[in-house]
N, C-alpha and C. Protein backbone atom coordinates (compact mmCIF):
# COMPACT_ATOMS: atom_id res chain seq x y z
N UNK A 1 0.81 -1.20 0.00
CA UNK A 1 0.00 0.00 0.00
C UNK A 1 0.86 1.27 0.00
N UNK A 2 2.22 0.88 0.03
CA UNK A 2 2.74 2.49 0.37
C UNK A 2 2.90 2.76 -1.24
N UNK A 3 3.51 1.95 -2.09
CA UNK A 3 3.03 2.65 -3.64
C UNK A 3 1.64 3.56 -3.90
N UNK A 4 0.92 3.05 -3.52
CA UNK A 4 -0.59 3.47 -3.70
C UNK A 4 -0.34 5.03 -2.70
N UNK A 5 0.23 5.35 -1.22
CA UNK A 5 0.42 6.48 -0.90
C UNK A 5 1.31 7.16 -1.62
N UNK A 6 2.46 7.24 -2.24
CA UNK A 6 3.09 7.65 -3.18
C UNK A 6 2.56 7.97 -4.76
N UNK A 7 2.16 7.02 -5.07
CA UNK A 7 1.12 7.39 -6.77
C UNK A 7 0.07 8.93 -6.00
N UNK A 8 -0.54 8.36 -5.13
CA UNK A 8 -1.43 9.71 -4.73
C UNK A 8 -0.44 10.97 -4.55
N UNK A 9 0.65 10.46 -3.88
CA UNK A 9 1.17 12.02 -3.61
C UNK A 9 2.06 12.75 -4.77
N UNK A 10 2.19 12.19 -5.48
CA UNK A 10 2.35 12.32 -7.48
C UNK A 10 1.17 12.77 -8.28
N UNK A 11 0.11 12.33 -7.92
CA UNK A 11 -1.08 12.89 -8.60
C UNK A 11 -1.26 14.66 -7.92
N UNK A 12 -1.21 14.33 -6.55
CA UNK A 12 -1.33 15.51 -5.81
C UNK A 12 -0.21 16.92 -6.23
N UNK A 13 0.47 16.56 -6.10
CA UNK A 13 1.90 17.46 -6.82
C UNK A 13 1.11 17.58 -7.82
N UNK A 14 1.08 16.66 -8.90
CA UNK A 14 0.61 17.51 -10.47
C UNK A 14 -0.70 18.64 -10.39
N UNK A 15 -1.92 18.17 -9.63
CA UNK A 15 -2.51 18.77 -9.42
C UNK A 15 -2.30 19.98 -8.48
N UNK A 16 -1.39 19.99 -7.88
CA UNK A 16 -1.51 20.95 -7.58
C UNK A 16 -1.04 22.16 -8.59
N UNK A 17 0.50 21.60 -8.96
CA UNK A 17 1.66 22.22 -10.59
C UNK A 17 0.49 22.83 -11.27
N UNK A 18 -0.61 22.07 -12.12
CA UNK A 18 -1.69 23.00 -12.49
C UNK A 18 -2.05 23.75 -12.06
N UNK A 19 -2.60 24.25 -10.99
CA UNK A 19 -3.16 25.19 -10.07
C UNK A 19 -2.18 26.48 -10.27
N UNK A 20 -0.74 26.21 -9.59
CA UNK A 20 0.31 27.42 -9.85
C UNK A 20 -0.23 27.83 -11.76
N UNK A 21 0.09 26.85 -12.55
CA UNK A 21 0.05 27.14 -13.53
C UNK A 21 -1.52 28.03 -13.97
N UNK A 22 -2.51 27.44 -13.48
CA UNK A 22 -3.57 28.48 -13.80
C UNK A 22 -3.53 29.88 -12.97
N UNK A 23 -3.14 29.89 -11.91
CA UNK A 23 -2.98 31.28 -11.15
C UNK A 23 -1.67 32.29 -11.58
N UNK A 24 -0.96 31.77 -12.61
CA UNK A 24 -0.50 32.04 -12.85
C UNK A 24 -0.92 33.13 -14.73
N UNK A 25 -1.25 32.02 -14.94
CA UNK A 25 -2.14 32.01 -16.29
C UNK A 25 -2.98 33.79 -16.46
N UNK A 26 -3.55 33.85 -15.14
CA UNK A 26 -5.06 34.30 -14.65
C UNK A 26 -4.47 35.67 -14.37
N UNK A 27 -3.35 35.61 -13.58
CA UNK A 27 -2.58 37.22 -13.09
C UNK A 27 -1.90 37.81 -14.74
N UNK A 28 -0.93 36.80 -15.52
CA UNK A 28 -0.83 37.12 -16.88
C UNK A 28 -1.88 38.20 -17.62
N UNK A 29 -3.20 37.57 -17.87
CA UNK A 29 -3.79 37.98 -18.32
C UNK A 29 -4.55 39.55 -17.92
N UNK A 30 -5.01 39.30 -16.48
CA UNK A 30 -5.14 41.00 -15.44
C UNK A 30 -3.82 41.26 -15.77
N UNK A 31 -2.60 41.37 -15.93
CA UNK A 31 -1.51 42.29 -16.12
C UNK A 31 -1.66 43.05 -17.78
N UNK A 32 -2.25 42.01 -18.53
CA UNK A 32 -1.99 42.49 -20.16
C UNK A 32 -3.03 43.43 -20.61
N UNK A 33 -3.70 44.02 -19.91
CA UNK A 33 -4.65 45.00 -19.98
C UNK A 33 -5.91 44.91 -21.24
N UNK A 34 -6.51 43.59 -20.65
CA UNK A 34 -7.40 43.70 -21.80
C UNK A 34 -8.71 43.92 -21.68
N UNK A 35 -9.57 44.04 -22.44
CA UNK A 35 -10.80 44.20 -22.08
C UNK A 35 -11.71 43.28 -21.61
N UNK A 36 -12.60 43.97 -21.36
CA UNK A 36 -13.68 43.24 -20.40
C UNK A 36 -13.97 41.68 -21.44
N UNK A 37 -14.30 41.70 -22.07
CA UNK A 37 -14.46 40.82 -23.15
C UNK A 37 -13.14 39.90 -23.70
N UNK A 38 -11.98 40.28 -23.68
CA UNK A 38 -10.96 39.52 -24.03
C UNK A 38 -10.49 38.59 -22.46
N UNK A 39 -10.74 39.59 -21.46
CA UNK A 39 -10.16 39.18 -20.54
C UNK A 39 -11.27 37.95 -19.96
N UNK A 40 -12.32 37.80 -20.48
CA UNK A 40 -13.10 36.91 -19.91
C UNK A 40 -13.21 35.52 -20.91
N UNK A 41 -12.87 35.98 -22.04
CA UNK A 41 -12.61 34.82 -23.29
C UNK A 41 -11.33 34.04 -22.48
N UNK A 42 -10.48 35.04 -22.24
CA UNK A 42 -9.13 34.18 -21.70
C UNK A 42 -9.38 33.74 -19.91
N UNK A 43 -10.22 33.72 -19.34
CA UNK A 43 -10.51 33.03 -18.12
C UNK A 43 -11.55 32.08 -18.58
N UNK A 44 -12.60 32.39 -19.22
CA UNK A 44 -13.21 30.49 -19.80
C UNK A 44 -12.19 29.68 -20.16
N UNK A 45 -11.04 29.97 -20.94
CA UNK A 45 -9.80 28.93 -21.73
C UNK A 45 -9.30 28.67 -20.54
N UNK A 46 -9.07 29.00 -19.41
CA UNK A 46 -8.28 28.64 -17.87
C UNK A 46 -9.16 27.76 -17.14
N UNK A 47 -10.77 28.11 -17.03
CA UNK A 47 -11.54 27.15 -16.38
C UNK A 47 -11.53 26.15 -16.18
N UNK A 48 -11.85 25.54 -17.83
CA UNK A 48 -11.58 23.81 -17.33
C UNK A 48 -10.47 23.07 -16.55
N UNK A 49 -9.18 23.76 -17.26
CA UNK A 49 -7.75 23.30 -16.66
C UNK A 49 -7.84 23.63 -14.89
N UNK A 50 -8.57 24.73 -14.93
CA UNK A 50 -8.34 24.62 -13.24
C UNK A 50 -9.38 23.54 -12.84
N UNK A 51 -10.64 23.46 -13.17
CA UNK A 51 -11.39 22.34 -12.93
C UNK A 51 -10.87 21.02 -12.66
N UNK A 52 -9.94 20.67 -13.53
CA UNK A 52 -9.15 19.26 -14.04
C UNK A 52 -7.91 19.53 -12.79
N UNK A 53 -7.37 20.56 -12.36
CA UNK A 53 -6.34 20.84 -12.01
C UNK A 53 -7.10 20.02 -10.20
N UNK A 54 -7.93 20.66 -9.91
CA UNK A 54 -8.56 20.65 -8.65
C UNK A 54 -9.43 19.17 -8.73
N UNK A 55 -9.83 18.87 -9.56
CA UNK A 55 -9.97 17.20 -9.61
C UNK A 55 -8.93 16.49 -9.18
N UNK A 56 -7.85 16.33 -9.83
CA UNK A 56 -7.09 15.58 -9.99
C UNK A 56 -6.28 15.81 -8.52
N UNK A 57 -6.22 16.55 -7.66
CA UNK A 57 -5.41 17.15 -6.48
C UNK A 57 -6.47 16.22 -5.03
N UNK A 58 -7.63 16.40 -5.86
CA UNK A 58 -8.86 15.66 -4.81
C UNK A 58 -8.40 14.25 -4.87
N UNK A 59 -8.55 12.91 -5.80
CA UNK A 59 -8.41 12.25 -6.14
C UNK A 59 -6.78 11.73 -5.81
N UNK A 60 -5.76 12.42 -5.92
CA UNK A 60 -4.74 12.14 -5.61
C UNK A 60 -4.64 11.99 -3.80
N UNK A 61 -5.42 12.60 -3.54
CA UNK A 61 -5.83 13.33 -1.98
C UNK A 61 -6.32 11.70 -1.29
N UNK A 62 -7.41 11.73 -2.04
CA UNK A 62 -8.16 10.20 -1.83
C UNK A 62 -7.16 8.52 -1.79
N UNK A 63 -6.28 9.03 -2.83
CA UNK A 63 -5.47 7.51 -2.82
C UNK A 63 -4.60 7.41 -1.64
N UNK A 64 -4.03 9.03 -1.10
CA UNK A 64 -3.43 9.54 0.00
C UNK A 64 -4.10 7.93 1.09
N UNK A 65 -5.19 8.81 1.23
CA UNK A 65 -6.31 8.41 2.42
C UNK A 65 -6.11 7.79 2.57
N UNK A 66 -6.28 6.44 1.49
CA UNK A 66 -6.77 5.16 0.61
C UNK A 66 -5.56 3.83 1.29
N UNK A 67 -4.72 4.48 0.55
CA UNK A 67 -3.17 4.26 0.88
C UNK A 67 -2.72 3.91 2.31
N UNK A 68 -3.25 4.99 2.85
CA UNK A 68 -3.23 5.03 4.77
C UNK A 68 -3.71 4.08 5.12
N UNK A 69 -5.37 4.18 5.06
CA UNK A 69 -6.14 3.40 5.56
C UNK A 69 -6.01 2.08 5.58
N UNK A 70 -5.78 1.55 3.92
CA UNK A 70 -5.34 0.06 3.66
C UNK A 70 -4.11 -0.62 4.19
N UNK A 71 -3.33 0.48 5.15
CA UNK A 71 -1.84 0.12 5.63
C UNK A 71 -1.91 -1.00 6.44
């Protein structure tokens, strides 16, 4: 079971790496001065990835648990 805590805490890292990467993404875009309308085209294109980003951080979270529990 400790593979299984390790795979989770690999999933968790990535998910989280996305996260920096969308908050990152998100300040980019408020810095490039765009309009109300551009700037919201370019936060729908960030959504899903943070969606996926914050899935995948849960789930990695869970095998954590998973991992423990089954020790």
């Amino acid at each position: 079971m400790e593979m299984l805590i390790w795979l989770g805490a690999a999933v968790t890292l990535a998910g989280l790496a996305l996260l920096v990467w969308c908050i990152l993404r998100v300040i980019r875009a408020r810095r490039a001065g765009l309009s109300d309308d551009e700037l919201r085209a370019a936060l729908q294109k960030i959504l899903p990835v943070n969606t996926g980003a914050l899935f995948l951080s849960v789930i990695g979270l869970m095998l954590v648990v998973l991992g423990i529990a089954l020790s």
